[in-house]
Each structure stands twice: as C-alpha cells, then as structure tokens.
C-alpha atoms as a PDB file:
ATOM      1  CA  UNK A   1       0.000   0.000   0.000  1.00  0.00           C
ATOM      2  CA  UNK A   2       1.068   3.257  -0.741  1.00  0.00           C
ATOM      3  CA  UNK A   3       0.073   6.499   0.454  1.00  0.00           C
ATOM      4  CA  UNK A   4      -0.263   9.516  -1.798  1.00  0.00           C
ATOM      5  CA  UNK A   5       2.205  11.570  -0.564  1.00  0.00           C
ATOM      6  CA  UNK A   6       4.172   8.348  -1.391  1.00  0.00           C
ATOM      7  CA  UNK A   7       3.574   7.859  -4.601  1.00  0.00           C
ATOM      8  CA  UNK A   8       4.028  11.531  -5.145  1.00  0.00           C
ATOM      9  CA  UNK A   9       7.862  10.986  -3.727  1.00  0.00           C
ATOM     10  CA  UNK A  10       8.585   8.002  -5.450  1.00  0.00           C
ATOM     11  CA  UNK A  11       7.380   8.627  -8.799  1.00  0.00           C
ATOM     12  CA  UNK A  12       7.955  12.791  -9.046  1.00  0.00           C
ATOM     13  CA  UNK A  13      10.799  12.997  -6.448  1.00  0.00           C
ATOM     14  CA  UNK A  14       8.872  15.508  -4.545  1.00  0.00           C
ATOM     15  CA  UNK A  15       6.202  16.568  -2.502  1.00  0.00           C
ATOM     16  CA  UNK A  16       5.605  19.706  -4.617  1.00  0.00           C
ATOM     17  CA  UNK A  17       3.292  18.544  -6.629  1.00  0.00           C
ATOM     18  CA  UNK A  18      -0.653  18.559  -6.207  1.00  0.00           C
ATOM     19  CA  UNK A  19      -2.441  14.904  -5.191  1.00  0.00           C
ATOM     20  CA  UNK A  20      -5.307  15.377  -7.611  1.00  0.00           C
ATOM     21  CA  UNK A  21      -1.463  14.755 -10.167  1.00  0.00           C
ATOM     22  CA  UNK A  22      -1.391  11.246  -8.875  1.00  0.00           C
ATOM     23  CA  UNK A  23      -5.237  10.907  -9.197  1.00  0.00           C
ATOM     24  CA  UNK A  24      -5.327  11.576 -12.619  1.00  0.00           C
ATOM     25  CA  UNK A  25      -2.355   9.716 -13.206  1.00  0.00           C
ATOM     26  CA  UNK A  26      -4.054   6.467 -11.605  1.00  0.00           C
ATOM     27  CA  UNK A  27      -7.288   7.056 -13.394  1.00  0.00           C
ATOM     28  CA  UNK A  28      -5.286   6.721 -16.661  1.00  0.00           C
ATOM     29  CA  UNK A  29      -3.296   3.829 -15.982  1.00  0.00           C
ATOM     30  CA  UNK A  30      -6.561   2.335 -14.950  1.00  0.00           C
ATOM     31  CA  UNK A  31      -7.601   2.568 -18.282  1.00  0.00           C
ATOM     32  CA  UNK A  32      -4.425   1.224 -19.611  1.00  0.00           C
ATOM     33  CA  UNK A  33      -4.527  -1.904 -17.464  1.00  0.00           C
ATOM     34  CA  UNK A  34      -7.866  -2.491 -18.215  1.00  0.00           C
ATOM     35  CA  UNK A  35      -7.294  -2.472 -22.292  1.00  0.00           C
ATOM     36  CA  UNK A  36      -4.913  -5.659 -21.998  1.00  0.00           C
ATOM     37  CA  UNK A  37      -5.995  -8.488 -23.677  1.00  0.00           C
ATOM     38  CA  UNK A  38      -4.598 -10.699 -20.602  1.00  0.00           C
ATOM     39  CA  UNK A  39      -5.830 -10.308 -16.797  1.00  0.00           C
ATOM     40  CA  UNK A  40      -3.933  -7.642 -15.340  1.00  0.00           C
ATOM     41  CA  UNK A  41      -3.205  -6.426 -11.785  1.00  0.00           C
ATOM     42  CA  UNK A  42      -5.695  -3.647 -10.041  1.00  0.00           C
ATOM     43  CA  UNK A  43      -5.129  -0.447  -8.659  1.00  0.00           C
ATOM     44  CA  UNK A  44      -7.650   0.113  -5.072  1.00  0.00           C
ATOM     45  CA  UNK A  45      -8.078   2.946  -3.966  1.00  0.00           C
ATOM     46  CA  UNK A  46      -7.714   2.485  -0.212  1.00  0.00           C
ATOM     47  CA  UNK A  47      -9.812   5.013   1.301  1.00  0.00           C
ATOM     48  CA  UNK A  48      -7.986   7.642   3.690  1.00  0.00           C
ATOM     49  CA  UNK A  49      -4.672   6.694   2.392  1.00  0.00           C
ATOM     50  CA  UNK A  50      -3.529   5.362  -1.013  1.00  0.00           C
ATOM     51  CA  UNK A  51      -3.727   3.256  -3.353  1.00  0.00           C
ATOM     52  CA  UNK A  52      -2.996  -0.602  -3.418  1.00  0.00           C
ATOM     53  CA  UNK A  53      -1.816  -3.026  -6.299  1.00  0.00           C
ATOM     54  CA  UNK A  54      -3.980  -5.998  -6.180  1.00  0.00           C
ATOM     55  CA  UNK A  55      -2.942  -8.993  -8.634  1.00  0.00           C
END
C-alpha cells in the first residue's frame, strides 16, 4: 500500500506537486490496465490513504 504523498515521492521525487497529479495519473493507468488483452493487476483505492496493487 502506498500512500499519496508516497507515490508523489517516489514517482515525481517531490512533494511539490498537487495529489489530484497522482489521481489523474491512476485514473489513466486504470484505463491502460484495463485495455490488456490478458488479466492484469488492479489499482484500489484504499480510502484515507492510497492506493494498493492488487494482482
């Protein structure tokens, strides 16, 4: 699991930047994993925190 702020340092390398940036940027990817033609892991959205990668 992964908390936004997380993802935010991981991915950007800093804080600076605004969470509705990693929103957007999980709502596409979304949409990417869902256009594969073989099952694919999910993203959750964990309420109050993050996000989670669920196989």
């Amino acid at each position: 699991m992964f908390s936004t702020e997380q993802v935010l340092e991981r991915i950007w390398g800093a804080s600076w930047q605004q969470p509705a940036t990693v929103i957007e940027h999980v709502y596409r990817l979304r949409g990417k994993l869902a256009a594969l033609p073989t099952p694919a892991p999910r993203i959750t959205t964990v309420r109050g925190y993050g996000y989670r990668l669920d196989p």
